[in-house]
C-alpha atoms as a PDB file:
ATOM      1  CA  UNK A   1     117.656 182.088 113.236  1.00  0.00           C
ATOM      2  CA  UNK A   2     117.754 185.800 112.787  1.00  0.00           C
ATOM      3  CA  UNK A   3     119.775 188.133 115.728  1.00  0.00           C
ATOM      4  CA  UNK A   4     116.912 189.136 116.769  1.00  0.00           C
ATOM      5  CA  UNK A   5     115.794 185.769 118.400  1.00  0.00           C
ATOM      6  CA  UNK A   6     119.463 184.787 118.921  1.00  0.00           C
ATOM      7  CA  UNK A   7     121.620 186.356 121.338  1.00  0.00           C
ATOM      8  CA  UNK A   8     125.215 187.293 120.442  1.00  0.00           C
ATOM      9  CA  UNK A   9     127.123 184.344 122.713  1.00  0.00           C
ATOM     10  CA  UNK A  10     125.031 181.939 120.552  1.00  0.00           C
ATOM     11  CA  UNK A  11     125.639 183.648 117.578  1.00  0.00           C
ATOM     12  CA  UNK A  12     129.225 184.270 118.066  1.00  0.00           C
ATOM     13  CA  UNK A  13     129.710 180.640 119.607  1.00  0.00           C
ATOM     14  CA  UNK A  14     127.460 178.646 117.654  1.00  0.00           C
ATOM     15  CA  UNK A  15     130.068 180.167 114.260  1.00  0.00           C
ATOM     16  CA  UNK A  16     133.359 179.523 116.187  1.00  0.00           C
ATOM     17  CA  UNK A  17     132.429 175.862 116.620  1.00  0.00           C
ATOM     18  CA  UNK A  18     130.790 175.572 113.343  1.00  0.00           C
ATOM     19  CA  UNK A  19     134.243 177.023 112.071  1.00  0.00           C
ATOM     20  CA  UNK A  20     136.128 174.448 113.913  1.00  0.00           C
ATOM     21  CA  UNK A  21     133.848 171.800 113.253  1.00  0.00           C
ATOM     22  CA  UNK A  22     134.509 172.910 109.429  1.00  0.00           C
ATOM     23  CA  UNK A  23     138.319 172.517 109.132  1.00  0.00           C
ATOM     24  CA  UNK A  24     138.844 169.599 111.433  1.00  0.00           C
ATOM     25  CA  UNK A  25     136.639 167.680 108.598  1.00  0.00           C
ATOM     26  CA  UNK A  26     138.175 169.422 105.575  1.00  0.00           C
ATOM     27  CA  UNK A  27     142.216 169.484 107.054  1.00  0.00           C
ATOM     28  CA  UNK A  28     142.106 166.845 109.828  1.00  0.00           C
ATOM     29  CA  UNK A  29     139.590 164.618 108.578  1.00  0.00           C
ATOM     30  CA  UNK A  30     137.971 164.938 112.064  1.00  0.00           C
ATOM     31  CA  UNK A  31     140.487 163.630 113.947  1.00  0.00           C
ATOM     32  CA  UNK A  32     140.539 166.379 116.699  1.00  0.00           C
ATOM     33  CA  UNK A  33     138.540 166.532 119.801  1.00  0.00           C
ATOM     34  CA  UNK A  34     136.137 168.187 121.039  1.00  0.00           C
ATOM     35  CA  UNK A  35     137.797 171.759 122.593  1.00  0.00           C
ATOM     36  CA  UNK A  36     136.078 174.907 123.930  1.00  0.00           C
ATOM     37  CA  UNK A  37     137.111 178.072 122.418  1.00  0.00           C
ATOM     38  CA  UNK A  38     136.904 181.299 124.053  1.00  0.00           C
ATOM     39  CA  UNK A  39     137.165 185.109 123.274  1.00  0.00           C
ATOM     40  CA  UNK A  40     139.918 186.508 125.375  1.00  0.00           C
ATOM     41  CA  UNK A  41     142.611 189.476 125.474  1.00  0.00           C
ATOM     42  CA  UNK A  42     146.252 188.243 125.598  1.00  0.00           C
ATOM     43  CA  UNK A  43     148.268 190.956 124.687  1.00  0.00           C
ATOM     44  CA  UNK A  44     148.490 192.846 121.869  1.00  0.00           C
ATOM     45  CA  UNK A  45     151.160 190.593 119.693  1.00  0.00           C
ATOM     46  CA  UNK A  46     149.195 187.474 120.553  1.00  0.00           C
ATOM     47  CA  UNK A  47     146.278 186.206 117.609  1.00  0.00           C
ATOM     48  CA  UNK A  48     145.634 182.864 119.289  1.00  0.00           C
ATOM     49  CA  UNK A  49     146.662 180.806 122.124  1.00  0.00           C
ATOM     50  CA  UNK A  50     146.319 176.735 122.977  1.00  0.00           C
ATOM     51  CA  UNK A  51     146.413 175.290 126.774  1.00  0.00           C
ATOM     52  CA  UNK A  52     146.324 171.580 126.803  1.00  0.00           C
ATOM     53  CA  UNK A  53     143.735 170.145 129.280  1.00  0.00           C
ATOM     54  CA  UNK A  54     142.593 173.891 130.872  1.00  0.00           C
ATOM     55  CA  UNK A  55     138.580 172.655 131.242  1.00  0.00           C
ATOM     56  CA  UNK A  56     137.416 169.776 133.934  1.00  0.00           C
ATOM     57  CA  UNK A  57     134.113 168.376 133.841  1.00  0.00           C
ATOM     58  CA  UNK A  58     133.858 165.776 136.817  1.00  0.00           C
ATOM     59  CA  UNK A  59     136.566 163.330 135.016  1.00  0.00           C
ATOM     60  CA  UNK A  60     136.463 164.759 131.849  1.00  0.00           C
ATOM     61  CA  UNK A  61     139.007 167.429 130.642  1.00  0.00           C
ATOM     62  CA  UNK A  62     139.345 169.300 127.693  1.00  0.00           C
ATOM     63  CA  UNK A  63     141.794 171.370 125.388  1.00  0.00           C
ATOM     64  CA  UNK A  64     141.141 175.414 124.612  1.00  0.00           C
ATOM     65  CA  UNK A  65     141.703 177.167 121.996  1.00  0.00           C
ATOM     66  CA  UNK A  66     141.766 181.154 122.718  1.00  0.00           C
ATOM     67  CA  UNK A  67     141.441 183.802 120.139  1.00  0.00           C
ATOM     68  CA  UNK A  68     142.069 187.808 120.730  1.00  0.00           C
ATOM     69  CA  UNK A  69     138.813 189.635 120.261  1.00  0.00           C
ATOM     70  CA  UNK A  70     141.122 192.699 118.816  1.00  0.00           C
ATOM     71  CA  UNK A  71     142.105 190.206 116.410  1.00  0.00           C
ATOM     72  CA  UNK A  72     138.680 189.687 114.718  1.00  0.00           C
ATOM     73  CA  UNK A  73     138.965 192.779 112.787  1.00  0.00           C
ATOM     74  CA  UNK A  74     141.657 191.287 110.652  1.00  0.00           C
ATOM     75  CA  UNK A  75     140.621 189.367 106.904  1.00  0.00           C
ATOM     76  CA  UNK A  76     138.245 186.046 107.365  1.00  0.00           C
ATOM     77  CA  UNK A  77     141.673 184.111 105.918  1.00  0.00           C
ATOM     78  CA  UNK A  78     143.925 185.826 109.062  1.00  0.00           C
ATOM     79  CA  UNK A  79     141.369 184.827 111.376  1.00  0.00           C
ATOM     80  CA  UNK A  80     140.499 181.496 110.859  1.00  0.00           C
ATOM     81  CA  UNK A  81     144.605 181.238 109.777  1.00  0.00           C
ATOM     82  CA  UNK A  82     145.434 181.501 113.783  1.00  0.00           C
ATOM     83  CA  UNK A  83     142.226 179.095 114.611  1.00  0.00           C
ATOM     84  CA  UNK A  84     143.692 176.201 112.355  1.00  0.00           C
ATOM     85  CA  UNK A  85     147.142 177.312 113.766  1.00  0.00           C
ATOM     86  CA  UNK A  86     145.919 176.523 117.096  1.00  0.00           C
ATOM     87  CA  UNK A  87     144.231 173.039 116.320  1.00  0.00           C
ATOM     88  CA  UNK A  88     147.449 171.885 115.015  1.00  0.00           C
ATOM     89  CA  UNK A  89     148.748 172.292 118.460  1.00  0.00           C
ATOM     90  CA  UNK A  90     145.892 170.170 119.653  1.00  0.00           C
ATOM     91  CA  UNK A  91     146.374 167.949 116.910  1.00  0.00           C
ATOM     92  CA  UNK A  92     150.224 167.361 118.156  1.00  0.00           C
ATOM     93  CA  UNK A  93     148.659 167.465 121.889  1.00  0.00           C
ATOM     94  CA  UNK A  94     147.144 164.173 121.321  1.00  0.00           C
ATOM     95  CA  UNK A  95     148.803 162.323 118.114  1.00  0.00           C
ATOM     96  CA  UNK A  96     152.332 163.978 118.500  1.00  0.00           C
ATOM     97  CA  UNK A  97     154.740 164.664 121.261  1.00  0.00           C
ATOM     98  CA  UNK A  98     154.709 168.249 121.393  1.00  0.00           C
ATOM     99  CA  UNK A  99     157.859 170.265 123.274  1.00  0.00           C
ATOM    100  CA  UNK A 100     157.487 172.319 126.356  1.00  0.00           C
ATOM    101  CA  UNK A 101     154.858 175.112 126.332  1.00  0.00           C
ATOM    102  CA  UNK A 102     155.096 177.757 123.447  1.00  0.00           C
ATOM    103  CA  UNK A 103     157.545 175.581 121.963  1.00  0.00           C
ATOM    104  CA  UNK A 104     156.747 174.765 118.138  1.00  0.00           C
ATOM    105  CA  UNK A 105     159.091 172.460 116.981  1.00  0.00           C
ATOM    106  CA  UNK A 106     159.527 170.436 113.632  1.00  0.00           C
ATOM    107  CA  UNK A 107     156.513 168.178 113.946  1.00  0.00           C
ATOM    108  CA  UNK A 108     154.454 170.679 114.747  1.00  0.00           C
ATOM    109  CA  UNK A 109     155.958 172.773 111.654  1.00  0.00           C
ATOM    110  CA  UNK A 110     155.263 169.704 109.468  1.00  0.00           C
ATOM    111  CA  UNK A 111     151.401 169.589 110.400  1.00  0.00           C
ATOM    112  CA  UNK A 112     151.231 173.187 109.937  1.00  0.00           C
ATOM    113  CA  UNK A 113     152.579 172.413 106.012  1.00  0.00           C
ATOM    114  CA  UNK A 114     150.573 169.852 105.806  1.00  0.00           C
ATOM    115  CA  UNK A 115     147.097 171.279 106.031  1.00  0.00           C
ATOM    116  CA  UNK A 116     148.747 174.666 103.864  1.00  0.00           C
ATOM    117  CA  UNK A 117     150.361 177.342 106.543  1.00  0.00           C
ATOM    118  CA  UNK A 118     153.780 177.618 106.564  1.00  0.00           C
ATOM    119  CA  UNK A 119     155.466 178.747 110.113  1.00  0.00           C
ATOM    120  CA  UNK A 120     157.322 181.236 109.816  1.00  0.00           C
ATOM    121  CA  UNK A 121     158.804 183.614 112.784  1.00  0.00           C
ATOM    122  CA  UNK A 122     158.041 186.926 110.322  1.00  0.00           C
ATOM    123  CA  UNK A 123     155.094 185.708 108.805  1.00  0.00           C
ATOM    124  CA  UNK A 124     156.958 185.979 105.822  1.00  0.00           C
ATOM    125  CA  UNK A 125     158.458 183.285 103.294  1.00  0.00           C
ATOM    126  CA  UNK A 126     162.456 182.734 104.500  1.00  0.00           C
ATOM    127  CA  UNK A 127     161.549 182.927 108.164  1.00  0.00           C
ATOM    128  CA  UNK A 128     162.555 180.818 110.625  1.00  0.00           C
ATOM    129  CA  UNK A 129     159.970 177.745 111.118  1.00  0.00           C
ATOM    130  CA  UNK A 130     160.383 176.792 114.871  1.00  0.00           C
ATOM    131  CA  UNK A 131     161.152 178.256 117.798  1.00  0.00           C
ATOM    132  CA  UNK A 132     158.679 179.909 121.016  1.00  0.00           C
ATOM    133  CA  UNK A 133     157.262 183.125 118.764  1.00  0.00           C
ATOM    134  CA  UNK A 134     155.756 181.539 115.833  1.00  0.00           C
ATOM    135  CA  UNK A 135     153.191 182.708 113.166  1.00  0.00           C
ATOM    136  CA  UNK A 136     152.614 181.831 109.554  1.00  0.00           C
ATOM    137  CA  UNK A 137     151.578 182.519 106.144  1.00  0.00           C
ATOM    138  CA  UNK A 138     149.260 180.945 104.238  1.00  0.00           C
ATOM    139  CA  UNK A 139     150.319 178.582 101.551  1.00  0.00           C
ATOM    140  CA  UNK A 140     148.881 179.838  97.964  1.00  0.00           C
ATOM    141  CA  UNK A 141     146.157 177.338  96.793  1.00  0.00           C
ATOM    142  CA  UNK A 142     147.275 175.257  99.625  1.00  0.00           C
ATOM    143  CA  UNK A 143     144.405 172.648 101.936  1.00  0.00           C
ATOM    144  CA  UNK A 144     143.918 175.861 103.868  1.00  0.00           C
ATOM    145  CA  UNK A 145     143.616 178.635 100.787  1.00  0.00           C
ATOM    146  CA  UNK A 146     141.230 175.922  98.970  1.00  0.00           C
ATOM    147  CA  UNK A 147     139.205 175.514 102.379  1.00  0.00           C
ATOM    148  CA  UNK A 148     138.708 178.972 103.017  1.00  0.00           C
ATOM    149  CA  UNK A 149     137.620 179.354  99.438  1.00  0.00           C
ATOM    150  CA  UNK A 150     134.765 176.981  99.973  1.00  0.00           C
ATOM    151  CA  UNK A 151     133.224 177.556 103.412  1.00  0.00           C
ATOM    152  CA  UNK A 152     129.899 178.349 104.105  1.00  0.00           C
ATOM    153  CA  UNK A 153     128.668 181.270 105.380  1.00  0.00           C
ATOM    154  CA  UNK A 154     127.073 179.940 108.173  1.00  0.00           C
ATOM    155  CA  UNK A 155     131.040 179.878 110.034  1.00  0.00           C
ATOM    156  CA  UNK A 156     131.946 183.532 109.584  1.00  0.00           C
ATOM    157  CA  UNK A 157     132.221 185.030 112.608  1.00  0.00           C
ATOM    158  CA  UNK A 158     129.572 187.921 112.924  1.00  0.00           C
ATOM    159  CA  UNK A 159     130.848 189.896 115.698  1.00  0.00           C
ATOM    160  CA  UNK A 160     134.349 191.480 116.025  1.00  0.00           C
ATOM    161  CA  UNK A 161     136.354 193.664 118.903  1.00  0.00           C
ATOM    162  CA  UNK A 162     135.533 197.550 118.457  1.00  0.00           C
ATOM    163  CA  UNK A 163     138.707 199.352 118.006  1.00  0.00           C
ATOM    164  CA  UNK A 164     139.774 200.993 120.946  1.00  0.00           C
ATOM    165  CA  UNK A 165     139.906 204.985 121.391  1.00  0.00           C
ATOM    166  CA  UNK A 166     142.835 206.050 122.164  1.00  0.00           C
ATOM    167  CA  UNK A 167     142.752 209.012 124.987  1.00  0.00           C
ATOM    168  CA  UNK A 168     143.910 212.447 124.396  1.00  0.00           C
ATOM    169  CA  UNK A 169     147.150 212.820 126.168  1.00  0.00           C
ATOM    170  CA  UNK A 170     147.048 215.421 128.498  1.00  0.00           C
ATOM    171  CA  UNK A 171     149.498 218.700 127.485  1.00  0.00           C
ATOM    172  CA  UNK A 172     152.086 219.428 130.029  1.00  0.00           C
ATOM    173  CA  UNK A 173     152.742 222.517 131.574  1.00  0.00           C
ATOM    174  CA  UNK A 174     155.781 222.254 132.732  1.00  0.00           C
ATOM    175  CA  UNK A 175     158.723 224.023 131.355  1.00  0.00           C
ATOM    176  CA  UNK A 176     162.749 223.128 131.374  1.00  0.00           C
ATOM    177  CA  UNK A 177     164.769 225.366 132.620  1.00  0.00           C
ATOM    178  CA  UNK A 178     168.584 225.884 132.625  1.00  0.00           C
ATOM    179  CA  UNK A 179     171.361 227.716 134.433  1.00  0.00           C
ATOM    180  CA  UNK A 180     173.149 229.829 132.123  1.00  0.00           C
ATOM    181  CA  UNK A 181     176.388 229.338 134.265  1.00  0.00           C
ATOM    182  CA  UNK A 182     176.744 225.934 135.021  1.00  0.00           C
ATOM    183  CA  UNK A 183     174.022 224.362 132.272  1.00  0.00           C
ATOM    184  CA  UNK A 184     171.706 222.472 135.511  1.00  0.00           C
ATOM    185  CA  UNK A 185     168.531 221.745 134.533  1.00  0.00           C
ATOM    186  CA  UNK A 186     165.311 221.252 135.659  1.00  0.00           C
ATOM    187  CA  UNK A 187     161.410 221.163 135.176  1.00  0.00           C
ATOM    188  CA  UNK A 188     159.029 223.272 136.524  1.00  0.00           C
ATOM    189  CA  UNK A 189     155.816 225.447 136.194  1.00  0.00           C
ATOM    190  CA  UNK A 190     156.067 228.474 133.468  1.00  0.00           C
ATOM    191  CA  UNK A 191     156.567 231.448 135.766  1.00  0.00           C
ATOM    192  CA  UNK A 192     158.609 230.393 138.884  1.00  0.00           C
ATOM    193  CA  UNK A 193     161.779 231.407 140.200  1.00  0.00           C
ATOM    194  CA  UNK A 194     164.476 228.257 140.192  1.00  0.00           C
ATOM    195  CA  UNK A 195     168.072 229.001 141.755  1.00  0.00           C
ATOM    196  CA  UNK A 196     170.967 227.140 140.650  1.00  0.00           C
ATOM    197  CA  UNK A 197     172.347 225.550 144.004  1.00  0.00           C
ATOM    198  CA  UNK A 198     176.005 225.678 142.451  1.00  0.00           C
ATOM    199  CA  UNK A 199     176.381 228.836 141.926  1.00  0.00           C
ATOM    200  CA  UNK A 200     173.095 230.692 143.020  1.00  0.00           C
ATOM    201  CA  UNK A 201     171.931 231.955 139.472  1.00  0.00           C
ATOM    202  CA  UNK A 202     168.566 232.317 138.169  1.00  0.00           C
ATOM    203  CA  UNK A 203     167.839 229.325 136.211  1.00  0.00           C
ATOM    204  CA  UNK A 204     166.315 230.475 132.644  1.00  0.00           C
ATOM    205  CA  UNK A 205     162.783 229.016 131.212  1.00  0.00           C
ATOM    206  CA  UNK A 206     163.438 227.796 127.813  1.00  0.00           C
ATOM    207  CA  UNK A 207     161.151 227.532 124.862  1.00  0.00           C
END
C-alpha cells in the first residue's frame, strides 16, 4: 500500500510490529508475546525502555516496549539493536526471573549473548555486562548481525524524529564590573554608575 493511501501511524506501526514479529521468529523462535510498542521521548541517554504489564484490556495485560523517536535517526542495526535489547527483557519477564526494575543481571546478559549483543555498560568490548545503565554492541556475524543482514524491507522503519533546532541564545548585555580598591564585583548594564559599599569607589566596567 503506497503512503498515499496509508497514513503514517499505520505505516510506522504496521513496520515496528512487522520488525518485532521478524526477530522473535529468527532469535526467539517466537516464543515472546504479544507487546505494544510505542514512540515516546525518555530522555536524551535513553534508546529503549521495557515496563512489564503497563497495558490492561478488561483481564488481559500486556508488556511495552518503548523506543525514543530521536533515536530513529541512528543506523537500521542501532535501531532495531535497542528493539531486540528490549524483548530480551520481555523474554526474561516471562521465562526468567528478572531483578528489580532497570536491573540487568547475568541471565538477562546471557540472553542478550545468546541471540548476538553483548551488554556492555560503554557499548564497547571490556565493559561491564550488568548493572542498572546497560547498552550493548553487536556481536560480529552473530544471530543478530546475520538477522539484520537478511530482513525484508517491508520492517524498516520509514519515519524517523526530525532533529531538533537548537535556539539562538540570546547575547547578554550585561557587563562585570570591579572595584579597583577592594576587587568587589558585580554585573550590570554597560553605562551605569556602581559604588563600592566598602569603600565608596566607582566600580570599573571591564571588557
Amino acid at each position: 500500500m503506497s503512503r498515499k493511501t496509508k497514513s503514517p501511524t499505520a505505516e510506522q506501526y504496521t513496520n515496528l510490529q512487522a520488525a518485532y514479529d521478524y526477530f522473535n521468529e529468527v532469535l526467539f523462535d517466537k516464543t515472546l508475546a504479544d507487546c505494544i510498542i510505542t514512540l515516546r521521548s525518555h530522555g536524551k541517554r535513553t534508546l529503549g525502555l521495557f515496563h512489564a504489564e503497563q497495558w490492561q484490556h478488561g483481564a488481559d495485560t500486556c508488556h511495552e516496549i518503548a523506543l525514543s523517536p530521536a533515536h530513529l535517526r541512528r543506523p537500521v542495526r542501532d535501531v532495531f539493536g535497542t528493539l531486540v535489547h528490549e524483548m530480551c527483557h520481555l523474554w526474561q519477564q516471562d521465562h526468567g526471573k528478572p531483578s528489580r526494575s532497570g536491573y540487568h543481571n547475568r541471565e538477562w546478559g546471557t540472553k542478550m549473548k545468546e541471540v548476538g549483543l553483548h551488554p556492555s555498560h560503554t557499548g564497547e568490548p571490556g565493559g561491564k555486562e550488568v548493572g542498572q545503565q546497560m547498552t550493548h554492541y553487536i556481536v560480529e556475524g552473530g544471530p543478530f548481525d546475520v538477522a539484520v543482514d537478511a530482513m525484508p524491507d517491508s520492517v524498516l522503519l520509514p519515519w524517523v524524529g526530525v532533529e531538533p533546532v537548537e535556539k539562538e541564545k540570546k547575547s547578554s548585555n550585561k557587563v562585570k564590573y570591579h572595584c579597583p580598591t577592594c576587587d568587589v564585583t558585580a554585573w550590570g548594564k554597560g553605562g551605569i554608575l556602581l559604588l563600592c559599599g566598602n569603600c565608596e569607589e566607582e566600580l570599573e566596567a571591564q571588557e
